[in-house]
PDB file of N, CA and C in Angstrom:
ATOM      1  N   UNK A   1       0.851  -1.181   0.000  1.00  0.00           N
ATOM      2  CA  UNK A   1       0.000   0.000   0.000  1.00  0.00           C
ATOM      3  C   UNK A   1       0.893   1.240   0.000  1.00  0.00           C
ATOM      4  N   UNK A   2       1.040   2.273  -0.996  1.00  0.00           N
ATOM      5  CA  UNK A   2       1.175   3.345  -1.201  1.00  0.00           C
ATOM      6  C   UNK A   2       0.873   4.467  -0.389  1.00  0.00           C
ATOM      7  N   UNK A   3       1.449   5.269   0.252  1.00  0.00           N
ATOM      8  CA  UNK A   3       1.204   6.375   1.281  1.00  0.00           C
ATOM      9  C   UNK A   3       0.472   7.351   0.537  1.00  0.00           C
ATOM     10  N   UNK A   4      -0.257   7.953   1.269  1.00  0.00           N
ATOM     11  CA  UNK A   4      -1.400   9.087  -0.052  1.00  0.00           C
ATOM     12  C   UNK A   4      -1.081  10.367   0.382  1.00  0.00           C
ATOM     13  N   UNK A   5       0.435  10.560   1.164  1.00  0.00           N
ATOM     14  CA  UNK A   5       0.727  11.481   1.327  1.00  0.00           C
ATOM     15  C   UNK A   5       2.051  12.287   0.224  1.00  0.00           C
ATOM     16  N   UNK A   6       1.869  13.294  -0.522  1.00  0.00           N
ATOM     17  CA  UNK A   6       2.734  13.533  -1.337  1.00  0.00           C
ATOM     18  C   UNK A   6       4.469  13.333  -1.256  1.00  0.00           C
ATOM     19  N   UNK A   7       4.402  13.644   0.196  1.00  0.00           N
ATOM     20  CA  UNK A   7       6.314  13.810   0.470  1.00  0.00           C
ATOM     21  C   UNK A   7       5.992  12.257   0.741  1.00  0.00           C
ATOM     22  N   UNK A   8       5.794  11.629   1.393  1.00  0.00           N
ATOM     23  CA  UNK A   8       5.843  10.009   1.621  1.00  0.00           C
ATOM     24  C   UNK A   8       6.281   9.436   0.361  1.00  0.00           C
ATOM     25  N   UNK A   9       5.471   9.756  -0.429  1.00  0.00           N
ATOM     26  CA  UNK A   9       5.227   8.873  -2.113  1.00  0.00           C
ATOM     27  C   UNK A   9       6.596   9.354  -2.903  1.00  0.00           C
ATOM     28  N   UNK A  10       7.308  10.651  -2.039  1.00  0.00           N
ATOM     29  CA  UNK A  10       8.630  10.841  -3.240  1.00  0.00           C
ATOM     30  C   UNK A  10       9.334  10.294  -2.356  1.00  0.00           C
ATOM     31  N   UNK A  11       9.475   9.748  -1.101  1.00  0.00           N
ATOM     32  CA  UNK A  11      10.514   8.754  -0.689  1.00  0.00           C
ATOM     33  C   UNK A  11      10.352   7.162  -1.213  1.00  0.00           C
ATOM     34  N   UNK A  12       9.070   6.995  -1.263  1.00  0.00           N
ATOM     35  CA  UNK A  12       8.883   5.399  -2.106  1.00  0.00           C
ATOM     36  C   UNK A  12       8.946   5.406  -3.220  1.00  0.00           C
ATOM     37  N   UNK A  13       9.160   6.740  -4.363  1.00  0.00           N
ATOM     38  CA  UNK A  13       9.229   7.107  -5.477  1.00  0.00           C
ATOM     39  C   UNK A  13      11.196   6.845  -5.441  1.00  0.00           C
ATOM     40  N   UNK A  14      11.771   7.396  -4.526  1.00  0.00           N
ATOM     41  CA  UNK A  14      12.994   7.680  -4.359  1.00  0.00           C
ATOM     42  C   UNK A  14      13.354   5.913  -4.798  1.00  0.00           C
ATOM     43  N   UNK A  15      12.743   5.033  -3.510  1.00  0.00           N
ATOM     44  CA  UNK A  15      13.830   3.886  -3.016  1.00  0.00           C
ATOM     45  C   UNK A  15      13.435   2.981  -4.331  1.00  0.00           C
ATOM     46  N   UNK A  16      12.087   3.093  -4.973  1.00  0.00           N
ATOM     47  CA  UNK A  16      11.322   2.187  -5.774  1.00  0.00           C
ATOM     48  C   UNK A  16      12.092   2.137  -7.292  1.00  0.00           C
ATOM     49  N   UNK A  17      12.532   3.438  -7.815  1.00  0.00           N
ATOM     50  CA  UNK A  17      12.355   4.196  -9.317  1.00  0.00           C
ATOM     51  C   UNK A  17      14.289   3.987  -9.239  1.00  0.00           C
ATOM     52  N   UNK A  18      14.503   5.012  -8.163  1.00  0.00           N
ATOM     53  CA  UNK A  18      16.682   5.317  -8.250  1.00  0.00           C
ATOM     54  C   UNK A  18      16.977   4.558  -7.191  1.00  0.00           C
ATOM     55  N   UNK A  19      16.597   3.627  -6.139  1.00  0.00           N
ATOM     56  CA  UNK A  19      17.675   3.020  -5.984  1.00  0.00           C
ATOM     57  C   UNK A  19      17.795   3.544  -4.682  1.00  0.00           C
ATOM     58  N   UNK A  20      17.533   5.257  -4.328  1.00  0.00           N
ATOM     59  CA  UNK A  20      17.931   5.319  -3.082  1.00  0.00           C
ATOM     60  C   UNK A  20      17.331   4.861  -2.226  1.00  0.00           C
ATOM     61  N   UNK A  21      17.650   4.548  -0.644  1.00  0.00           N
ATOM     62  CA  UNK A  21      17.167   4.111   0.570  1.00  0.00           C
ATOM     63  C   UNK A  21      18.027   4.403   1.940  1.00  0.00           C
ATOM     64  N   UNK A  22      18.868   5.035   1.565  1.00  0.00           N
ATOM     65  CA  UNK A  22      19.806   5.680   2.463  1.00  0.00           C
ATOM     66  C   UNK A  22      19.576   7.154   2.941  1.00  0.00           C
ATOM     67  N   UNK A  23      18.867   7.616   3.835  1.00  0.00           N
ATOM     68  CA  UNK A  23      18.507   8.626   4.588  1.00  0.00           C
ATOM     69  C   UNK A  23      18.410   9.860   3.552  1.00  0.00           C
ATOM     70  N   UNK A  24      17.625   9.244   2.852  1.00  0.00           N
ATOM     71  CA  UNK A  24      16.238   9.641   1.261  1.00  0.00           C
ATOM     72  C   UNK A  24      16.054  11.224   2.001  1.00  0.00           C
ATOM     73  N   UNK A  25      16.440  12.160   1.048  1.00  0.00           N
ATOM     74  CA  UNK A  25      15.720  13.493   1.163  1.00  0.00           C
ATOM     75  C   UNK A  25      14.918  13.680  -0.207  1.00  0.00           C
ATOM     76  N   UNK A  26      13.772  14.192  -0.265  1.00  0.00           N
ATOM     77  CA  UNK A  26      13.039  14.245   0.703  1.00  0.00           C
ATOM     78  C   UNK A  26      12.255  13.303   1.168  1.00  0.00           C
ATOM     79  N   UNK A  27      12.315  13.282   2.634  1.00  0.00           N
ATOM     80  CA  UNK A  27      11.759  11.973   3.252  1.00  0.00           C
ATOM     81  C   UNK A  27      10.334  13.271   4.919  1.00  0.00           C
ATOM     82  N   UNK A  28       9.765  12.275   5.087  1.00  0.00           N
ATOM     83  CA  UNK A  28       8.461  12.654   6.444  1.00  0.00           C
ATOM     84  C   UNK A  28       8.038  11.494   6.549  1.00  0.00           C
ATOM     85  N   UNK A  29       7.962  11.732   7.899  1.00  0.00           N
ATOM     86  CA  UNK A  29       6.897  10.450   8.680  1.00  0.00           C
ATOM     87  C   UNK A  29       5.808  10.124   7.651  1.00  0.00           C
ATOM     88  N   UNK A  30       5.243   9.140   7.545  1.00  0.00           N
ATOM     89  CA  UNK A  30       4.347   8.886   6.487  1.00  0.00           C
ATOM     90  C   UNK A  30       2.923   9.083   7.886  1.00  0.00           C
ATOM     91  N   UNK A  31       1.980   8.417   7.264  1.00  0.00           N
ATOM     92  CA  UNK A  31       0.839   8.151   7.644  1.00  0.00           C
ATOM     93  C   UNK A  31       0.740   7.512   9.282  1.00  0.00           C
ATOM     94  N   UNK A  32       0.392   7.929  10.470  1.00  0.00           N
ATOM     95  CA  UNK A  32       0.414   7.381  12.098  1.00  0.00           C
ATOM     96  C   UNK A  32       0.062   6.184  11.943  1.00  0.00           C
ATOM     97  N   UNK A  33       1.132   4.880  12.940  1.00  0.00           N
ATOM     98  CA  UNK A  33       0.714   3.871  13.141  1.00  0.00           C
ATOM     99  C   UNK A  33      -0.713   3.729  13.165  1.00  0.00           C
ATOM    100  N   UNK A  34      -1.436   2.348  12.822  1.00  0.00           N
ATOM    101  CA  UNK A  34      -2.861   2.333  12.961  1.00  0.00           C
ATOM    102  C   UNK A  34      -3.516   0.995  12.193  1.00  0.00           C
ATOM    103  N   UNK A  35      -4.707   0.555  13.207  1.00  0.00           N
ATOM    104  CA  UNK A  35      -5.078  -0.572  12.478  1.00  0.00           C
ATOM    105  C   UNK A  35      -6.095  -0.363  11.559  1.00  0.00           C
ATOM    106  N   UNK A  36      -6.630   1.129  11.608  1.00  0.00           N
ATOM    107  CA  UNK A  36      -7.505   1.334  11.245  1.00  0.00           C
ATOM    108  C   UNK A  36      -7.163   2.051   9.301  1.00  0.00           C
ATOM    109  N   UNK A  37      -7.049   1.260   8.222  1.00  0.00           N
ATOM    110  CA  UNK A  37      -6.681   1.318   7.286  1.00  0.00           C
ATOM    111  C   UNK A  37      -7.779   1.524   6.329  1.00  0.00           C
ATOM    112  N   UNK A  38      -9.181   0.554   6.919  1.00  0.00           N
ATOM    113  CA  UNK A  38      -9.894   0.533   5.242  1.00  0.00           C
ATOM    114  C   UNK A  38      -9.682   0.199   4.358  1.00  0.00           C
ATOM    115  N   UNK A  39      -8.908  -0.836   4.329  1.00  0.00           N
ATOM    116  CA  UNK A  39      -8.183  -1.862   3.342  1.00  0.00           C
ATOM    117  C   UNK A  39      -8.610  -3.653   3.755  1.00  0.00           C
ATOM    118  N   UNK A  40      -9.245  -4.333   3.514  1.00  0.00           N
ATOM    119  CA  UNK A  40      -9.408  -5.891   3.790  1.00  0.00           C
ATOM    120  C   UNK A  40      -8.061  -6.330   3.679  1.00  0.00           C
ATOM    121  N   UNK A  41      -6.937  -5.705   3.086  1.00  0.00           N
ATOM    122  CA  UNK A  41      -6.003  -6.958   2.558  1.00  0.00           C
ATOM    123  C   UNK A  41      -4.551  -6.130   3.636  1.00  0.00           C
ATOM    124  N   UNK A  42      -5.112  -5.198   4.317  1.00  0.00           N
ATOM    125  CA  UNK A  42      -3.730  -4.294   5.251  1.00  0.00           C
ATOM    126  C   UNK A  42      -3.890  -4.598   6.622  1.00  0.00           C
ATOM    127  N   UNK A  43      -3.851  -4.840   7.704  1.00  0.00           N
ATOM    128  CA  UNK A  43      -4.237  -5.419   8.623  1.00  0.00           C
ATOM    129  C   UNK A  43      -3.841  -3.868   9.667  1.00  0.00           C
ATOM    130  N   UNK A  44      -2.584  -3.439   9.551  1.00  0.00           N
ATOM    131  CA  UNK A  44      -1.870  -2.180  10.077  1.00  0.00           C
ATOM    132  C   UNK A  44      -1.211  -1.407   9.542  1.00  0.00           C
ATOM    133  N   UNK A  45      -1.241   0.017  10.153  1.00  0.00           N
ATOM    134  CA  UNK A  45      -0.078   0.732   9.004  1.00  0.00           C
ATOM    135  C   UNK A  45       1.019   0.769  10.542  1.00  0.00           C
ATOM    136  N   UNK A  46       2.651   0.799  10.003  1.00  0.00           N
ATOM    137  CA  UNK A  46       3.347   1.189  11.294  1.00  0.00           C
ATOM    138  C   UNK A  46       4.740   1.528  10.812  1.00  0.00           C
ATOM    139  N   UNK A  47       5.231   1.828  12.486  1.00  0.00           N
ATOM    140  CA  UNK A  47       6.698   2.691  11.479  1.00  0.00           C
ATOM    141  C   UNK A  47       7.546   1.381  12.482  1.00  0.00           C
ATOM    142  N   UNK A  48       8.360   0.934  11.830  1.00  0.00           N
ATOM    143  CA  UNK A  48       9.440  -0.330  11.886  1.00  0.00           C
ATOM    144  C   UNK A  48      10.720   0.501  12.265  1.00  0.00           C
ATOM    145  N   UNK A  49      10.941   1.467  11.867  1.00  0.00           N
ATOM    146  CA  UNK A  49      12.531   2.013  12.530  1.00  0.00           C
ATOM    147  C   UNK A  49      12.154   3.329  13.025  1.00  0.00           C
ATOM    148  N   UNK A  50      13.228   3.580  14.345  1.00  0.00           N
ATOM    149  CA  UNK A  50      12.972   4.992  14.636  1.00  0.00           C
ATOM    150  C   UNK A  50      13.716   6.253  13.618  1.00  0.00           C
ATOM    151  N   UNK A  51      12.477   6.844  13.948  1.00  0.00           N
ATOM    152  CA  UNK A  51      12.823   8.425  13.080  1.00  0.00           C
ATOM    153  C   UNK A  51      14.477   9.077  13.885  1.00  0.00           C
ATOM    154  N   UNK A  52      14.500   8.986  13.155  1.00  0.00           N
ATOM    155  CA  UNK A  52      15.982   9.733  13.319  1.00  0.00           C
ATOM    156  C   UNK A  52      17.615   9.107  13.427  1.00  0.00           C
ATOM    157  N   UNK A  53      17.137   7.920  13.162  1.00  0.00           N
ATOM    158  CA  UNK A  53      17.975   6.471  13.807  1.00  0.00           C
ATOM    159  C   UNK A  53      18.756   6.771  11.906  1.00  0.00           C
ATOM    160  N   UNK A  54      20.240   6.710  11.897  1.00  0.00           N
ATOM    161  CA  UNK A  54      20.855   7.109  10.441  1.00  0.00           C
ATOM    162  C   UNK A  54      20.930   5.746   9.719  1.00  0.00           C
ATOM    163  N   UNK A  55      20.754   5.774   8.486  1.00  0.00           N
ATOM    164  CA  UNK A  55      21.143   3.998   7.738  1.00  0.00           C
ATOM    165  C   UNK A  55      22.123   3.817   7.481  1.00  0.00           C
ATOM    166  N   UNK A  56      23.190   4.991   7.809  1.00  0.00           N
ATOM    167  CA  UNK A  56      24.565   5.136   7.514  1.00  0.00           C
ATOM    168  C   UNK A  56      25.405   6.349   6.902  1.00  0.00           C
ATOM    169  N   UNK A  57      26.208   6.151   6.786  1.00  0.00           N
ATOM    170  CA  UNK A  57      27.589   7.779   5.990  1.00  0.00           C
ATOM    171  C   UNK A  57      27.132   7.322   4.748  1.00  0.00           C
ATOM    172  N   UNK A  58      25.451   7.542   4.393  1.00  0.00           N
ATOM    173  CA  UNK A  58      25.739   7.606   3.017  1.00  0.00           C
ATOM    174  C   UNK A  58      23.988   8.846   2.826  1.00  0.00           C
ATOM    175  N   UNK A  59      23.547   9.110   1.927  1.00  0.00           N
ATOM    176  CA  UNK A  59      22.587   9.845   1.518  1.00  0.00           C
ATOM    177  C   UNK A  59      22.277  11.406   1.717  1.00  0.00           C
ATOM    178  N   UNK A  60      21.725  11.622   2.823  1.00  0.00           N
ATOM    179  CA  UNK A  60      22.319  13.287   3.024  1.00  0.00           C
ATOM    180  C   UNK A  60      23.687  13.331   3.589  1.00  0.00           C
ATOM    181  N   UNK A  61      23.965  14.634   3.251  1.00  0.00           N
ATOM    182  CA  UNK A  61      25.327  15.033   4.151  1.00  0.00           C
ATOM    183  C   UNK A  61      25.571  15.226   5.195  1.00  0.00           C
ATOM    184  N   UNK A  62      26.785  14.633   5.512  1.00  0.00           N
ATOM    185  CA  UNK A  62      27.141  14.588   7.125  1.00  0.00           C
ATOM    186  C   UNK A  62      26.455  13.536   7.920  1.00  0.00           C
ATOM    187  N   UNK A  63      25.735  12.525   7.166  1.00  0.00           N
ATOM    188  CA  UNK A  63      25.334  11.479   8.159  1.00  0.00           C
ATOM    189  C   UNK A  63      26.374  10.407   8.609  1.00  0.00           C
ATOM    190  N   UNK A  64      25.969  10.028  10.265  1.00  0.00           N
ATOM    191  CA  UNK A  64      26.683   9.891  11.227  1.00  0.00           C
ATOM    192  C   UNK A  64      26.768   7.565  10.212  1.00  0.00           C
ATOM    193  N   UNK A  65      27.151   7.289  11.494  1.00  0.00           N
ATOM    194  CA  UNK A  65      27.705   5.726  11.201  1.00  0.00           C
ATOM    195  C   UNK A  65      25.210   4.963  11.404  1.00  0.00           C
ATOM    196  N   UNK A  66      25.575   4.393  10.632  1.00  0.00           N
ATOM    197  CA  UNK A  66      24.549   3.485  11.069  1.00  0.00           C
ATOM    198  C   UNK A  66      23.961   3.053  12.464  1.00  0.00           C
ATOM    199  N   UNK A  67      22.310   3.787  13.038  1.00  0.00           N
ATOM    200  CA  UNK A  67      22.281   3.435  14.018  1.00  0.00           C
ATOM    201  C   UNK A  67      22.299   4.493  14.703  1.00  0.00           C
ATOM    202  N   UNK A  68      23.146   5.199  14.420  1.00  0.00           N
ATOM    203  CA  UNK A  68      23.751   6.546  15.465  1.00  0.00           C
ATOM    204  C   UNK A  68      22.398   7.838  15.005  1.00  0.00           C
ATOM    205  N   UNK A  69      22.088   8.795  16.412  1.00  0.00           N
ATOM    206  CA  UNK A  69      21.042   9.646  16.204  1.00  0.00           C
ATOM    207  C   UNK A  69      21.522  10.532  15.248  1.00  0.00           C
ATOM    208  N   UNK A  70      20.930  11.024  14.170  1.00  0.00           N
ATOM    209  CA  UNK A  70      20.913  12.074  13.046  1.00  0.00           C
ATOM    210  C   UNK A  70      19.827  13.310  13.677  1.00  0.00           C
ATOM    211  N   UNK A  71      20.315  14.279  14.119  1.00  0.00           N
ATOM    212  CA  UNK A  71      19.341  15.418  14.030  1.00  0.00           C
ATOM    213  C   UNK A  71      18.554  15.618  12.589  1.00  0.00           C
ATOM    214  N   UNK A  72      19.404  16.229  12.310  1.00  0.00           N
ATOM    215  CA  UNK A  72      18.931  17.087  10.963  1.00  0.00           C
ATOM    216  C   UNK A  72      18.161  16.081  10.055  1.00  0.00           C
ATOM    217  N   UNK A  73      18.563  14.775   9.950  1.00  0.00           N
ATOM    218  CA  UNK A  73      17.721  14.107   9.323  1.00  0.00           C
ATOM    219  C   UNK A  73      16.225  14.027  10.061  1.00  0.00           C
ATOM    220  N   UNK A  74      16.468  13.507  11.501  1.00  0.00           N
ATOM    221  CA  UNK A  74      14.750  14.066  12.500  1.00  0.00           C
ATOM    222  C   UNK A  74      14.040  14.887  12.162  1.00  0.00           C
ATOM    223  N   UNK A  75      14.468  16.207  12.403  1.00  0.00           N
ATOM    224  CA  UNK A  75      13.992  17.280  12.107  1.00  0.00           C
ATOM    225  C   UNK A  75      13.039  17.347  10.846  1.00  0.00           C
ATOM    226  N   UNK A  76      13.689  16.836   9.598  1.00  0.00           N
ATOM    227  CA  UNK A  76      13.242  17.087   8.334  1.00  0.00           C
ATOM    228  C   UNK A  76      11.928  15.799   8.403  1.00  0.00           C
ATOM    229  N   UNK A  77      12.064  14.605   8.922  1.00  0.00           N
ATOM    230  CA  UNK A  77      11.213  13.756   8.770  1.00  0.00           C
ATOM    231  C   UNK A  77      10.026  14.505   9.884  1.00  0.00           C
ATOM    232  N   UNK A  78       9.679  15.123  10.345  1.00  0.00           N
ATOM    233  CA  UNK A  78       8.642  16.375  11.761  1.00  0.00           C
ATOM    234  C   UNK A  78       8.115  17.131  10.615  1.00  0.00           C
ATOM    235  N   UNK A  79       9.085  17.860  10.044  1.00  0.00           N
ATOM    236  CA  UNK A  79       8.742  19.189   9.124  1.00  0.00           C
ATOM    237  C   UNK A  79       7.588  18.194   8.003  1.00  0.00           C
ATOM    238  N   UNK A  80       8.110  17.300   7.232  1.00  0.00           N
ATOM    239  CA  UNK A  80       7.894  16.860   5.923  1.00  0.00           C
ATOM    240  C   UNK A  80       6.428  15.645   6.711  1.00  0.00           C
ATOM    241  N   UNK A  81       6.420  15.863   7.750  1.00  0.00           N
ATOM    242  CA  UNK A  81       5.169  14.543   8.493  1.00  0.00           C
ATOM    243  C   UNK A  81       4.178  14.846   7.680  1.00  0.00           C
ATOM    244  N   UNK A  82       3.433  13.354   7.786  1.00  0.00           N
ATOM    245  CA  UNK A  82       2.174  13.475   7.588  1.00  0.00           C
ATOM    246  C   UNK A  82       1.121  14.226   8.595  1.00  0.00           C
ATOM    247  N   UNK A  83       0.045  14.546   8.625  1.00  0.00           N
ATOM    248  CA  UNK A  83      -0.663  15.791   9.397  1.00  0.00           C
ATOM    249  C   UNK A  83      -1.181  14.394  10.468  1.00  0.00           C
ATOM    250  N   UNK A  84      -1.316  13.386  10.053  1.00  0.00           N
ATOM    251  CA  UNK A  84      -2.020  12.260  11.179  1.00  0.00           C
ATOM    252  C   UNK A  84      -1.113  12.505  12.418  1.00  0.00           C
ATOM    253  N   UNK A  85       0.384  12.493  12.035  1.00  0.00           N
ATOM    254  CA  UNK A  85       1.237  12.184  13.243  1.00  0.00           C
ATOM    255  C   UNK A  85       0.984  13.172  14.126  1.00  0.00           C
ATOM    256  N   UNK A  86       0.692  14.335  13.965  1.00  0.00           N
ATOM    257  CA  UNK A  86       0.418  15.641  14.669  1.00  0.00           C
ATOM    258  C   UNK A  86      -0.675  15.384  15.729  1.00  0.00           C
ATOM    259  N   UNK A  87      -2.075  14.385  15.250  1.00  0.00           N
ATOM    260  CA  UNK A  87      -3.298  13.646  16.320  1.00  0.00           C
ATOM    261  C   UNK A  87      -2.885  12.781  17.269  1.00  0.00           C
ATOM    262  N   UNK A  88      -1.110  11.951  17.171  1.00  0.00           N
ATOM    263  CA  UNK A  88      -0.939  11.791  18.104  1.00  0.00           C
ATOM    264  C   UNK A  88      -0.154  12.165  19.746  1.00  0.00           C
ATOM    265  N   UNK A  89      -0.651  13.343  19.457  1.00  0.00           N
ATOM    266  CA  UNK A  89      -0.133  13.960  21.048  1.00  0.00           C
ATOM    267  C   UNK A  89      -1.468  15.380  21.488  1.00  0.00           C
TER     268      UNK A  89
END
């Protein structure tokens, strides 16, 4: 299932089309965990790695070793969120 959020869809546009998957700009939180989909065939939507957690010294600049906290990459995945993530707090 495809995120129906525009910045979401150019990071799955990114990893799907070129290849990238390495701390993808532009990248945002996609769509808030949730079971509630409206899909028969999706059971949950959820996020599998933490935001801000780096995939490595490779994709934007200046990212840290794999694993290790990335600000600036955080930051941009907050800015670029989907508006759901905002309902949860």
């Amino acid at each position: 299932m495809l995120p129906n959020n525009p910045r979401s869809l150019s990071t799955v546009a990114n990893v799907l089309y070129r290849g990238e998957w390495c701390n993808v700009q532009p990248a945002g939180f996609g769509p808030a965990p949730t079971t509630k989909t409206n899909n028969t065939v999706v059971d949950a939507l959820v996020w599998v790695k933490p935001g801000g957690e780096s995939d490595g010294q490779c994709g934007m600049a200046g990212a840290p070793r794999a694993g290790e906290w990335f600000d600036e990459y955080a930051q941009m995945l907050v800015k670029n969120a989907d508006s759901s993530v905002f309902k949860l707090f």
